[in-house]
N, C-alpha and C. Protein backbone atom coordinates (compact mmCIF):
# COMPACT_ATOMS: atom_id res chain seq x y z
N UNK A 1 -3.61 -21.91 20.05
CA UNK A 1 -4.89 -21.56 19.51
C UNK A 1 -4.67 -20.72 18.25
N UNK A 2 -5.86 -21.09 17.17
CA UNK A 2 -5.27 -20.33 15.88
C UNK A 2 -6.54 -19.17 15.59
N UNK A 3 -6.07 -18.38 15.28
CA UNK A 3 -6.93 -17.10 14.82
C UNK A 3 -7.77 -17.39 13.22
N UNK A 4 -9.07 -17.39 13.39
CA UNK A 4 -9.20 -17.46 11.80
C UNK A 4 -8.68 -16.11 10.72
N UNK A 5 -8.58 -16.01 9.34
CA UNK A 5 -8.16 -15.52 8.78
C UNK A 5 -7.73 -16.05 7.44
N UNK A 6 -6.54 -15.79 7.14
CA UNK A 6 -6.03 -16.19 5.84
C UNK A 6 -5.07 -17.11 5.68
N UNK A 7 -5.11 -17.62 6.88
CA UNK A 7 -4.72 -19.27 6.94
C UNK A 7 -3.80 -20.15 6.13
N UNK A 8 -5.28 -20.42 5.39
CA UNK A 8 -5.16 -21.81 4.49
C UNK A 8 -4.35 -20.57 3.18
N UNK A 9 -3.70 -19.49 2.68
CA UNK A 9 -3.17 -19.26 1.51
C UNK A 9 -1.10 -19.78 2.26
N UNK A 10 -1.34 -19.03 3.71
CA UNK A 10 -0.05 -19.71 4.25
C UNK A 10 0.28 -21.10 4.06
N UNK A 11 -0.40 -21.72 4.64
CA UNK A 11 0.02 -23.15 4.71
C UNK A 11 0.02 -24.25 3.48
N UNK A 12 -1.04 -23.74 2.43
CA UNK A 12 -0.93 -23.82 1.16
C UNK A 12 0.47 -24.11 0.53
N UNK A 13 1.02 -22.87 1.04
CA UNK A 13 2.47 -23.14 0.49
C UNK A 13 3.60 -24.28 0.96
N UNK A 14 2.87 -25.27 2.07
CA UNK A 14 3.54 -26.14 2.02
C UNK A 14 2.89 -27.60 2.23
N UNK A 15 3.95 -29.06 1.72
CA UNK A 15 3.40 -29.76 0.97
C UNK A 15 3.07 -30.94 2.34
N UNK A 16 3.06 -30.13 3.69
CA UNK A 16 3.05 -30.89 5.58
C UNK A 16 1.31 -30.92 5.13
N UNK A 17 0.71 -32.13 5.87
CA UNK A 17 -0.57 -32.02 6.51
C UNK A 17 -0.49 -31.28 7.53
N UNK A 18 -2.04 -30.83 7.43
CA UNK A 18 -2.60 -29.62 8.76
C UNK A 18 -3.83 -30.39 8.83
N UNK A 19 -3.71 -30.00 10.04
CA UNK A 19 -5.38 -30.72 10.65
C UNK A 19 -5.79 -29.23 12.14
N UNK A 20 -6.74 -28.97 11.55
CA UNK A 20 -7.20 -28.24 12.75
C UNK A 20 -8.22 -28.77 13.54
N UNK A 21 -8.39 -28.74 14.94
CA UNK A 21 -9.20 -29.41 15.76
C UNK A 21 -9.88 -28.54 16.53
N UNK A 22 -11.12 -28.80 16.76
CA UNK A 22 -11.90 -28.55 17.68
C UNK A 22 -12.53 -29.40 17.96
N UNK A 23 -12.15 -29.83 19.87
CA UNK A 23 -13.12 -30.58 20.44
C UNK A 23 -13.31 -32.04 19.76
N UNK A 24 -14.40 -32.62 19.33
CA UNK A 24 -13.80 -33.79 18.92
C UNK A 24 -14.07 -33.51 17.14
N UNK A 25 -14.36 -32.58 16.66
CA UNK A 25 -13.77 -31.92 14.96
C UNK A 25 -12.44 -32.51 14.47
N UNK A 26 -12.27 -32.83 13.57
CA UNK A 26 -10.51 -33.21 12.89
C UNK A 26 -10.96 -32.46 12.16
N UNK A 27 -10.37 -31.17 10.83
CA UNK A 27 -10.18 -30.85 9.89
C UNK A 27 -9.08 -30.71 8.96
N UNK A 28 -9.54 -30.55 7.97
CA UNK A 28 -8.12 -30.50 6.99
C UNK A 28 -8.17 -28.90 6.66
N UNK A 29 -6.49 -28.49 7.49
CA UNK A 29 -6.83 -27.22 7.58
C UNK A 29 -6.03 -25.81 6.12
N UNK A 30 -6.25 -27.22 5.36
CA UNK A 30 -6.32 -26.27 3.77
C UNK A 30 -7.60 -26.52 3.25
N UNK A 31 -8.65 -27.24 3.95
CA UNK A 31 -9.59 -26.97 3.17
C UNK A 31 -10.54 -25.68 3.51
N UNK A 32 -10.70 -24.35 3.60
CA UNK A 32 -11.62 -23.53 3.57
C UNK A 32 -13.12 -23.92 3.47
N UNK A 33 -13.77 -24.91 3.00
CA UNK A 33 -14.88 -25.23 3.11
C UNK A 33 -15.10 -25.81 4.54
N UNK A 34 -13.95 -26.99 5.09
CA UNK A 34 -13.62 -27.02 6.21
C UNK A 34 -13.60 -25.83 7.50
N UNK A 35 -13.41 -25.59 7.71
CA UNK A 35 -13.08 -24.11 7.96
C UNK A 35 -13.96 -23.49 8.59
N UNK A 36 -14.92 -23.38 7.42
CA UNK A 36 -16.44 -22.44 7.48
C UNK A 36 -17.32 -23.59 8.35
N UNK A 37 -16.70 -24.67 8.25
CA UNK A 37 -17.85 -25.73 9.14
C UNK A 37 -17.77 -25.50 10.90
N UNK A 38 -16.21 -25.11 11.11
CA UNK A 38 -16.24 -24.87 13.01
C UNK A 38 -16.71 -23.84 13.35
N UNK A 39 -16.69 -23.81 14.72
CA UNK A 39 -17.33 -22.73 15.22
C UNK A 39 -16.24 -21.99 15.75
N UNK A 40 -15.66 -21.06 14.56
CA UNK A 40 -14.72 -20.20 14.99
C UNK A 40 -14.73 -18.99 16.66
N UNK A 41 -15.58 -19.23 17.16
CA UNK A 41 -15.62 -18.67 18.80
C UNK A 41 -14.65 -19.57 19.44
N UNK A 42 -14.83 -20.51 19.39
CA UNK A 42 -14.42 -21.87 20.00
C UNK A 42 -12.83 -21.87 19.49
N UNK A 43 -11.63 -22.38 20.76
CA UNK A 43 -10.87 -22.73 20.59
C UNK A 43 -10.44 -23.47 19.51
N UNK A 44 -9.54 -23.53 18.71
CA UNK A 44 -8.76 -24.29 17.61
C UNK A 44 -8.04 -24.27 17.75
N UNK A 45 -7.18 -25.94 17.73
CA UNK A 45 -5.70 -25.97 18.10
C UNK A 45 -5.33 -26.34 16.56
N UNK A 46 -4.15 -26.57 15.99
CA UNK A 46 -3.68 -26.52 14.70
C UNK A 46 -2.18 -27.95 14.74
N UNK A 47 -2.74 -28.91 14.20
CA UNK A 47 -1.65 -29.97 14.45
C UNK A 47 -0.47 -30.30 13.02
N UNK A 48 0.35 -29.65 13.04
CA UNK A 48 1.25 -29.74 11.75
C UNK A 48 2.20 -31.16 11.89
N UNK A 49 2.25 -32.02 10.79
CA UNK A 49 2.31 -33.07 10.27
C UNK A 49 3.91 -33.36 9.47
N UNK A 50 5.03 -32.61 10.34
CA UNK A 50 5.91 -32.53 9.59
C UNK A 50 7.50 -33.32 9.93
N UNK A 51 7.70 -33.66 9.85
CA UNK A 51 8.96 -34.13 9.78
C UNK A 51 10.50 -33.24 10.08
N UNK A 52 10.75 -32.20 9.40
CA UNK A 52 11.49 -30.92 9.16
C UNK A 52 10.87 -29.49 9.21
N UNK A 53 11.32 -28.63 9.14
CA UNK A 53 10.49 -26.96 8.73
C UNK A 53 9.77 -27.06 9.62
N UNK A 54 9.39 -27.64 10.70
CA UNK A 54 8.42 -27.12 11.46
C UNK A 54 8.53 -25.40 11.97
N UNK A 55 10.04 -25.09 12.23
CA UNK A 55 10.06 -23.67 12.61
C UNK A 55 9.79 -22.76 11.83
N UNK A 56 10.01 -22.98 10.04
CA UNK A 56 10.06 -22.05 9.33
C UNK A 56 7.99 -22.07 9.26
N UNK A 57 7.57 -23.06 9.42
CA UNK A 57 6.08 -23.02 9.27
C UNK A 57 5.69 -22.14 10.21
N UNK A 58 6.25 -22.39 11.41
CA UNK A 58 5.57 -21.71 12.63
C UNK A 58 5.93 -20.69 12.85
N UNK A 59 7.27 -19.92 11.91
CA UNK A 59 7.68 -18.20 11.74
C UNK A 59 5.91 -17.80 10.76
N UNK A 60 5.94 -18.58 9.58
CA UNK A 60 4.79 -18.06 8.76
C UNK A 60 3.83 -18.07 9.08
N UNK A 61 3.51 -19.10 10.25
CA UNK A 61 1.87 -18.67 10.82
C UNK A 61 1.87 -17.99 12.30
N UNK A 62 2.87 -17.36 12.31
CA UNK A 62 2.87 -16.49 13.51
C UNK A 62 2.23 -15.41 14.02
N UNK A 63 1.30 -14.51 12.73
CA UNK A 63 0.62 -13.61 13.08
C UNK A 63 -1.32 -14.53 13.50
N UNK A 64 -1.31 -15.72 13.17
CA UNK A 64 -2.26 -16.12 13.33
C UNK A 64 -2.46 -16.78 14.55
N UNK A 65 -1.16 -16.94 15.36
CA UNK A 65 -0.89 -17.72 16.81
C UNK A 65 -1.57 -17.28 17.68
N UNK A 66 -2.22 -17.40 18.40
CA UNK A 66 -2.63 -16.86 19.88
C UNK A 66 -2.06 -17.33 20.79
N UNK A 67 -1.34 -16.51 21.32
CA UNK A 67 -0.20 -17.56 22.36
C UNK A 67 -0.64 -16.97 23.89
């Protein structure tokens, strides 16, 4: 589950699709206009699109994890 916040300047920095989901929602989770459309109460899971770096992604979005 992902915490809203400052997100999309993390993941920005890399060139993986993100899709955040809620429920049956797909988003693109660099878009911030996106974003503002869920209902941040509500669970969000965060699906990274990567091939490699998945760990170094998931060190950088670690303060946003809800584990």
């Amino acid at each position: 589950m992902i915490q809203g916040g400052t997100i999309v300047n993390e993941i920005t920095k890399y060139d993986n699709d993100f899709d955040l989901v809620s429920g049956r929602y797909v988003i693109d989770a660099k878009s911030i206009m996106g974003i503002f459309s869920l209902d941040l109460s509500k669970p969000i899971d965060l699906n990274i699109h990567a091939d490699g770096n998945v760990d170094d992604i998931l060190a950088a979005l670690d303060a946003y994890i809800i584990k």
